[in-house]
Every structure is written in C-alpha cells, then in structure tokens.
Protein backbone atom coordinates (compact mmCIF):
# COMPACT_ATOMS: atom_id res chain seq x y z
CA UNK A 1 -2.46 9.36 -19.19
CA UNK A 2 -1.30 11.47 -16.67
CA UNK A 3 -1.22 10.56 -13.00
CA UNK A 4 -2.95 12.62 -10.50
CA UNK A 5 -1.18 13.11 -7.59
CA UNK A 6 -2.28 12.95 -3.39
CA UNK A 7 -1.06 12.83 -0.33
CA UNK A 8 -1.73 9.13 0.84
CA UNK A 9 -3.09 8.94 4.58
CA UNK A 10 -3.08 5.40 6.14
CA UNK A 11 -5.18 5.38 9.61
CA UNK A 12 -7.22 7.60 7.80
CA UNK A 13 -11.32 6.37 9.62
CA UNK A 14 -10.39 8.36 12.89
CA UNK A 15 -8.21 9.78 15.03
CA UNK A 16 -5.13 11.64 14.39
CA UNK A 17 -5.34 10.15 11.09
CA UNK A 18 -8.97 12.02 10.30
CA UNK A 19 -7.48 15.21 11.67
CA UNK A 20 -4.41 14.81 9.47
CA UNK A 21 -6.71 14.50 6.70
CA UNK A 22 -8.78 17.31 7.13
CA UNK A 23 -5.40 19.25 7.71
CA UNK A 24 -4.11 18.34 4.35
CA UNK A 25 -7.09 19.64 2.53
CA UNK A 26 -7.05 22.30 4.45
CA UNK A 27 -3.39 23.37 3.27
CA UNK A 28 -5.12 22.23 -0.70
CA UNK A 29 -3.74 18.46 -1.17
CA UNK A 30 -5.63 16.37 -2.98
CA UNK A 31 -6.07 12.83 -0.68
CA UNK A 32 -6.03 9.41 -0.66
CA UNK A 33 -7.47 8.04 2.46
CA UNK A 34 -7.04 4.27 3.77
CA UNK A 35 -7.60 2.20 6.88
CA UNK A 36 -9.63 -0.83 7.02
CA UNK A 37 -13.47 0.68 7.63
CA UNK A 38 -14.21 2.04 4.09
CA UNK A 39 -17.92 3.25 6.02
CA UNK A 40 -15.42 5.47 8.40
CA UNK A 41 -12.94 6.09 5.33
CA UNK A 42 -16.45 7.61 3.87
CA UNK A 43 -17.38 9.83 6.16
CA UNK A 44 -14.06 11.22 6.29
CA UNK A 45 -13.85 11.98 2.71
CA UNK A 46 -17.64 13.10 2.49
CA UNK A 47 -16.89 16.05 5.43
CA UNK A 48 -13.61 16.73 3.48
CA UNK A 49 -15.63 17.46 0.26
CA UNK A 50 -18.17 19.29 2.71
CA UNK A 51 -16.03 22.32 3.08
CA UNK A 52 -15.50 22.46 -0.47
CA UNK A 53 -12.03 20.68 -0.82
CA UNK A 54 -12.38 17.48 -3.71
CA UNK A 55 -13.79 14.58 -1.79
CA UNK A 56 -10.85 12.61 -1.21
CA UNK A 57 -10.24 8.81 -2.86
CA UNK A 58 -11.04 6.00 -0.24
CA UNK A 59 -8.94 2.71 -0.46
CA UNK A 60 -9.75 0.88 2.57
CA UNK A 61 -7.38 -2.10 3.40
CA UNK A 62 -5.57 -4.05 5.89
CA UNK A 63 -2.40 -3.14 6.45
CA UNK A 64 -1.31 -6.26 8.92
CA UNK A 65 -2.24 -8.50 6.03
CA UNK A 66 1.10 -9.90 4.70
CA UNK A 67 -0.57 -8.73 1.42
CA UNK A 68 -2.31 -5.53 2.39
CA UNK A 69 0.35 -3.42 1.41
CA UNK A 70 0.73 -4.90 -1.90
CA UNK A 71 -2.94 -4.84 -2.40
CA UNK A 72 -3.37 -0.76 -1.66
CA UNK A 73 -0.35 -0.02 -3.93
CA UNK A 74 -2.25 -1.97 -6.96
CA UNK A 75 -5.61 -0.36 -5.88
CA UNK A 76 -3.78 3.02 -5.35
CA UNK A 77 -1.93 2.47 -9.16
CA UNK A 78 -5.18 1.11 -10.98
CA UNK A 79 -7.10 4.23 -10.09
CA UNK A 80 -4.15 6.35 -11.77
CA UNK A 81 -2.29 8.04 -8.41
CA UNK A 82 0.57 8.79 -7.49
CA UNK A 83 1.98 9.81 -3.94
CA UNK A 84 3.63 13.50 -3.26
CA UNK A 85 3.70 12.82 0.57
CA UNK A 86 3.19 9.86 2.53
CA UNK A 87 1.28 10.14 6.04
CA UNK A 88 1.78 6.80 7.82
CA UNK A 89 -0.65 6.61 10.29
CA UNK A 90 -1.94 3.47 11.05
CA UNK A 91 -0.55 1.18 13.90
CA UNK A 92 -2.11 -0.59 17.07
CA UNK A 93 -0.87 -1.04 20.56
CA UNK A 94 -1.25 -3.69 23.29
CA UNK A 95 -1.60 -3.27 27.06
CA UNK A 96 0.16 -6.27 28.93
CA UNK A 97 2.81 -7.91 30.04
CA UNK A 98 4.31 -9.85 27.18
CA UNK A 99 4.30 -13.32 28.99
CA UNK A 100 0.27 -12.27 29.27
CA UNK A 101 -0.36 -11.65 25.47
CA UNK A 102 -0.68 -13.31 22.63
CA UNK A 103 2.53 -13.93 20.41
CA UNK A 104 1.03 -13.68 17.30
CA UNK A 105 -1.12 -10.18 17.91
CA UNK A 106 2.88 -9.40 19.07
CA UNK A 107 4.15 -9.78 15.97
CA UNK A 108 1.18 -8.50 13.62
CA UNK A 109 2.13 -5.62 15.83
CA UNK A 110 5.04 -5.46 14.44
CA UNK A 111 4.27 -5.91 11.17
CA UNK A 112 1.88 -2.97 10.47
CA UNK A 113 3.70 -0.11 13.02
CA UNK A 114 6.78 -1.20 11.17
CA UNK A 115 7.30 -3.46 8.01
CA UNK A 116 4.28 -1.81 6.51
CA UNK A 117 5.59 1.39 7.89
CA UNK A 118 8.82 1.05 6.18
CA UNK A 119 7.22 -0.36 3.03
CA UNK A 120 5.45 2.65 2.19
CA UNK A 121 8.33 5.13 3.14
CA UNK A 122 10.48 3.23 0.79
CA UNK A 123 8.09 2.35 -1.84
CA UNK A 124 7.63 5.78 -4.19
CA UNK A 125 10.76 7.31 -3.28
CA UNK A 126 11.67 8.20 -6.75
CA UNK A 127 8.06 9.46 -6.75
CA UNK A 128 8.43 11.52 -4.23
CA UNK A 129 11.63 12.96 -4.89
CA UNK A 130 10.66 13.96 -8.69
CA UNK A 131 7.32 15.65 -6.74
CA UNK A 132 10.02 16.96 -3.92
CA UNK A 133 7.39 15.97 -1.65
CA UNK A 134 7.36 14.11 2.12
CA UNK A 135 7.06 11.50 4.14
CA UNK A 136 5.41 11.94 7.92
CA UNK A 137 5.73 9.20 10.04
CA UNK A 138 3.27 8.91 13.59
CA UNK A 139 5.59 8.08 15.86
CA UNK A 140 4.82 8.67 19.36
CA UNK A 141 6.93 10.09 22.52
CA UNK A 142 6.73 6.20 23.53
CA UNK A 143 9.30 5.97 21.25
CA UNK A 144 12.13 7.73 23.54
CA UNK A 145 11.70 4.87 26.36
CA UNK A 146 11.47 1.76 27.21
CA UNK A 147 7.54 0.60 28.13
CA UNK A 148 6.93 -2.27 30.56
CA UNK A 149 3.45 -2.95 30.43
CA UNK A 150 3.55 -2.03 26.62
CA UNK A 151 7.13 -3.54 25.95
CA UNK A 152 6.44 -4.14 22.00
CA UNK A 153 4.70 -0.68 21.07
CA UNK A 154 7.26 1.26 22.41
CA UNK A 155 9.77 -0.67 20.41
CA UNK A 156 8.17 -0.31 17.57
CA UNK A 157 7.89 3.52 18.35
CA UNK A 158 11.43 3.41 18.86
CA UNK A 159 12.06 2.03 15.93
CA UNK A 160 9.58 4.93 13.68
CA UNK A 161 11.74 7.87 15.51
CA UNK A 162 15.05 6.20 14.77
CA UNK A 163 14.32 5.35 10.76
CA UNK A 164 12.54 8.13 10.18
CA UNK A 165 15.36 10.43 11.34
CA UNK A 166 17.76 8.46 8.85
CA UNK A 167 15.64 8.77 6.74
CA UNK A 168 15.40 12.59 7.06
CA UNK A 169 19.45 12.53 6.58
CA UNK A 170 19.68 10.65 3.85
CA UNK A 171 16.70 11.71 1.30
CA UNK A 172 16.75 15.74 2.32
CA UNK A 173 19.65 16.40 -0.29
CA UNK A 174 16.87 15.25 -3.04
CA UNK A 175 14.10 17.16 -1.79
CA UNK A 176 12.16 15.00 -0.04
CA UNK A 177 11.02 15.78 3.67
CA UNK A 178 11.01 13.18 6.78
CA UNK A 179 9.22 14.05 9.68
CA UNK A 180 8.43 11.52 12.67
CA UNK A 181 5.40 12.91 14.88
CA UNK A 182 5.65 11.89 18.49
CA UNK A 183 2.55 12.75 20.10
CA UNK A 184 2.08 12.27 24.09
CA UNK A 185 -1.45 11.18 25.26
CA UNK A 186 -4.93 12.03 22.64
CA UNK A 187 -8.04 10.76 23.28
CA UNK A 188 -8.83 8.71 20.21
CA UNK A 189 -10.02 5.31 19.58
CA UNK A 190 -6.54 4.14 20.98
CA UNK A 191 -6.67 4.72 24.44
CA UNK A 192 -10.84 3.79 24.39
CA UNK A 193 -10.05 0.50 22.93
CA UNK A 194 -6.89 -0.44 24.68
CA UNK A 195 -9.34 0.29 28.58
CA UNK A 196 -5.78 1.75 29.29
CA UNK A 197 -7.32 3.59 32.57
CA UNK A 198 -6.17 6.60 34.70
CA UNK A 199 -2.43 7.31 32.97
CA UNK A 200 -0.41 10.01 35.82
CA UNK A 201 -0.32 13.08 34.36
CA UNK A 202 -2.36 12.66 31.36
CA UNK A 203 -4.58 15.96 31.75
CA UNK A 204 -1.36 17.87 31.74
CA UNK A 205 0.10 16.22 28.61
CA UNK A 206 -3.12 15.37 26.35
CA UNK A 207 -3.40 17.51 23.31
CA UNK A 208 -6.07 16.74 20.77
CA UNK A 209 -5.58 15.09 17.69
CA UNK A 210 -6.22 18.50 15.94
CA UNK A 211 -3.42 20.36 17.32
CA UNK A 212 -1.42 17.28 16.68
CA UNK A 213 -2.08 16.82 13.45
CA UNK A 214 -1.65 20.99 12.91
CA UNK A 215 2.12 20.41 14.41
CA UNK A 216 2.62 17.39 12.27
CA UNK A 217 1.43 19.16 9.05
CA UNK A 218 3.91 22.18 10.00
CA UNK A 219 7.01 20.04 11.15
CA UNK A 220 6.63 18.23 7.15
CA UNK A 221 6.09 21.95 5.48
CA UNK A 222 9.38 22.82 7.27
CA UNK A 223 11.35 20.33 6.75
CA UNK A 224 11.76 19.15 10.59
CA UNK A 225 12.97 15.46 10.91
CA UNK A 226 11.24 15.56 14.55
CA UNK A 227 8.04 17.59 16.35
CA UNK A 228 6.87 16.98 19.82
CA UNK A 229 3.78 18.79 20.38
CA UNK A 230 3.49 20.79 23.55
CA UNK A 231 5.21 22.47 25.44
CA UNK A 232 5.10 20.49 28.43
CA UNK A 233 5.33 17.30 26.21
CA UNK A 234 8.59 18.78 25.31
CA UNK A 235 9.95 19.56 28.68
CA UNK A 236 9.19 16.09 29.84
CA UNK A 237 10.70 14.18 27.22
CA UNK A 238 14.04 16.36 27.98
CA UNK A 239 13.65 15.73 31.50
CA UNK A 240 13.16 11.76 30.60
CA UNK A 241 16.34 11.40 28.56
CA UNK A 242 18.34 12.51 31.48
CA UNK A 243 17.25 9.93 33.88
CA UNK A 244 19.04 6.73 34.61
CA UNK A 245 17.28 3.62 32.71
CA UNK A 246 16.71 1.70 35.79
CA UNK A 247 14.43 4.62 37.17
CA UNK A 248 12.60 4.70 33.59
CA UNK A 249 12.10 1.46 33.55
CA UNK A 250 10.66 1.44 37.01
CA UNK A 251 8.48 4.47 36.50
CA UNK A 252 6.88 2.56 33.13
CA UNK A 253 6.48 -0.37 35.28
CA UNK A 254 4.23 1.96 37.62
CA UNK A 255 2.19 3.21 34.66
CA UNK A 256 1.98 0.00 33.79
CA UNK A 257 0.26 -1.52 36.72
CA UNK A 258 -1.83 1.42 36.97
CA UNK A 259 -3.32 1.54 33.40
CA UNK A 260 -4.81 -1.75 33.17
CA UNK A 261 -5.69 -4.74 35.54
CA UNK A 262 -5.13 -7.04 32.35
CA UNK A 263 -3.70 -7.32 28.36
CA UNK A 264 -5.96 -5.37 26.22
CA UNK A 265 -5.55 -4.56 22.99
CA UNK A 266 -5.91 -1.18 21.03
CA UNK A 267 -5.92 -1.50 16.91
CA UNK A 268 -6.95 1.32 14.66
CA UNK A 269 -10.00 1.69 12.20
C-alpha cells in the first residue's frame, strides 16, 4: 500500500508551531501534527480542517523522552506516512543562572532542542530526497550569541543555526531544502511560561508567530539555508556580530538580570 505523504510539525499545540501548521495547509500540505497535548494537537487539526484543508493526523508525544522519538516514528510508520518536509519545532528554554538550575532539566534541554532535533533531520533523508522535499529547523536569533542568564538555550540555538546550515550545503545537490528560522521575541507560551519579564527592546523586535511562521514557510519554498524575520531583527543581528564578545556577553548579562528575579523554566505544549 502506498504511503501518504505530510509535512511532519513537532511543537505543533501552539505557538509558532500552530501558525506553521496552519501555514502549511494553507500552501496545500497534507500534516502531521505532534507535541505532547493531543487536546491542543486537536484543536489545531480541527481549525485546520475548518477552512476546508484535510484535518491533519495528530501524534502527540514526548520528545525529551529518551524514547519519544522512536515512539512517533513507529506511530508516524503504523498509520502509513511518510515525511516530504520536516518542521522541527519543539524545544524549551530556561531562565537562570546555571549554578541556580537544575542539571538534569539542563540536559533534557538538550536533548529535545538538539538530539531529537538532529534525529528527525537525519532520520527520512532518503525520504525526503526521493520527495525533493525540506527540512525547517526553529532556530532562534539566540543562536548568534552567547546568553548569560539563558547560557544552555542559546547553545543549543547555536548549535540548530550551525547544523542546519551544513546541512543546507550538503543535502541541496539532492534536492532537499534546509532552512533554520531564527525568530527574535513572539509572544507565545514561551515567554508566558518562562515569567521572563520586561526584555529592552522587545516592542521594537516582537513579530507574531504568524508572520514568523509566513517567513519560515517562504525561506523553505526558496531554498534559503537562513531567514531572520524583520527588518529591524535583521539590522540588529548585523549590528551584534560586529561587537566585541566581552560587550555581548555583558549586555546578555544585563538582560539577564532584568528578565527574571529567579530560574524559571519555559517548555512547549
């Protein structure tokens, strides 16, 4: 039997992840949502089918489980799918000082905003190369800088832009697109959950998770292996890689401080 093939969202319950989603459909991919609340998977796939698009397949699951990626895949297989993009989405931050937070939610940090990450970019690569589909990767403009204050996220931001920009190199002779998505401020779940505060400058940097997802969605279609969105997003990021580390480091330090009296923690749905 034939295989149906979808674009398979991770993060899917909210967010820039929902917003990707309804993108997606929007452009006429079938979908394959996932993220741990199947009850806010749901209601993503039922206001999907609402506009008339088919009401996308929901596969909730946890990620950060050593086995969660291992259980989707099966789940994703048994219902007869197959991937012709790949939207990793899902990840969680902490707010803290690393001496403040716990070691363990550290490293399950880790292990969903990049082994799991990674696993799925590698995964169907023959799939996706016989579909000559893509692979977007949600990155984030934290991934250009050092973060005190959020020391592990930004590495493992750091990490997204760097392999998905291989990545890019590497897989683009066979067809198969790499984008990494770095997004300044939204006002999702993330920032609600994490109590991350006032951030400096925020108002002029925040885009919504719409227009994000719409430049994400257009950076894949073109083949882009990187897409800040906004202009002034842009500008700043330029501006940043021209400064001396010592002052970047100093100025996250600030941000730091002012974000968040004490370690919080931010996961997605």
């Amino acid at each position: 039997m034939a295989q149906q093939a979808v674009t398979l969202i991770t993060g899917a319950s909210s967010g820039i992840g929902a917003a990707l989603a309804h993108v997606f459909a929007a452009h006429g991919h079938d979908l394959a949502l996932s993220a741990r609340s199947e009850r806010d998977l749901a209601a993503v796939a039922d206001a999907i089918a609402a506009t008339g698009r088919p009401r996308p397949h929901v596969l909730p699951a946890d990620l950060g489980r050593p086995d969660g990626v291992d259980g989707l895949v099966r789940d994703f297989e048994a219902r007869g799918l197959e991937p012709d993009c790949v939207v990793n989405n899902a990840g969680f931050g902490l707010v803290g000082a690393v001496n403040e937070l716990d070691r363990t939610a550290q490293l399950a940090m880790i292990d969903l905003n990049v082994r799991a990450l990674t696993d799925l970019s590698l995964r169907w690569i023959d799939t996706l190369t016989r579909h000559r589909g893509g692979i977007l990767n949600v990155a984030s403009v934290a991934g250009f800088m050092p973060g005190p204050g959020m020391a592990v996220y930004y590495a493992t931001k750091a990490y997204v832009v760097s392999f998905s920009q291989a990545l890019n190199h590497e897989l683009k002779d066979q067809g198969v697109r790499v984008t990494a998505l770095c997004p300044g401020p939204v006002p999702t779940r993330f920032q609600e959950r994490a109590n991350m505060g006032e951030v400096p400058m925020a108002s002029l940097l925040e885009q919504s998770a719409e227009d994000v997802a719409r430049a994400g969605y257009d950076a894949l279609a073109a083949g882009k292996r990187l897409v800040i969105p906004g202009v002034i997003c842009r500008t700043l990021m330029t501006m940043t890689s021209f400064a001396p580390t010592p002052l970047v480091l100093r100025m996250g330090d600030a941000r730091g401080r002012q974000r968040v009296p004490q370690a919080r923690n931010a996961a997605s749905p």
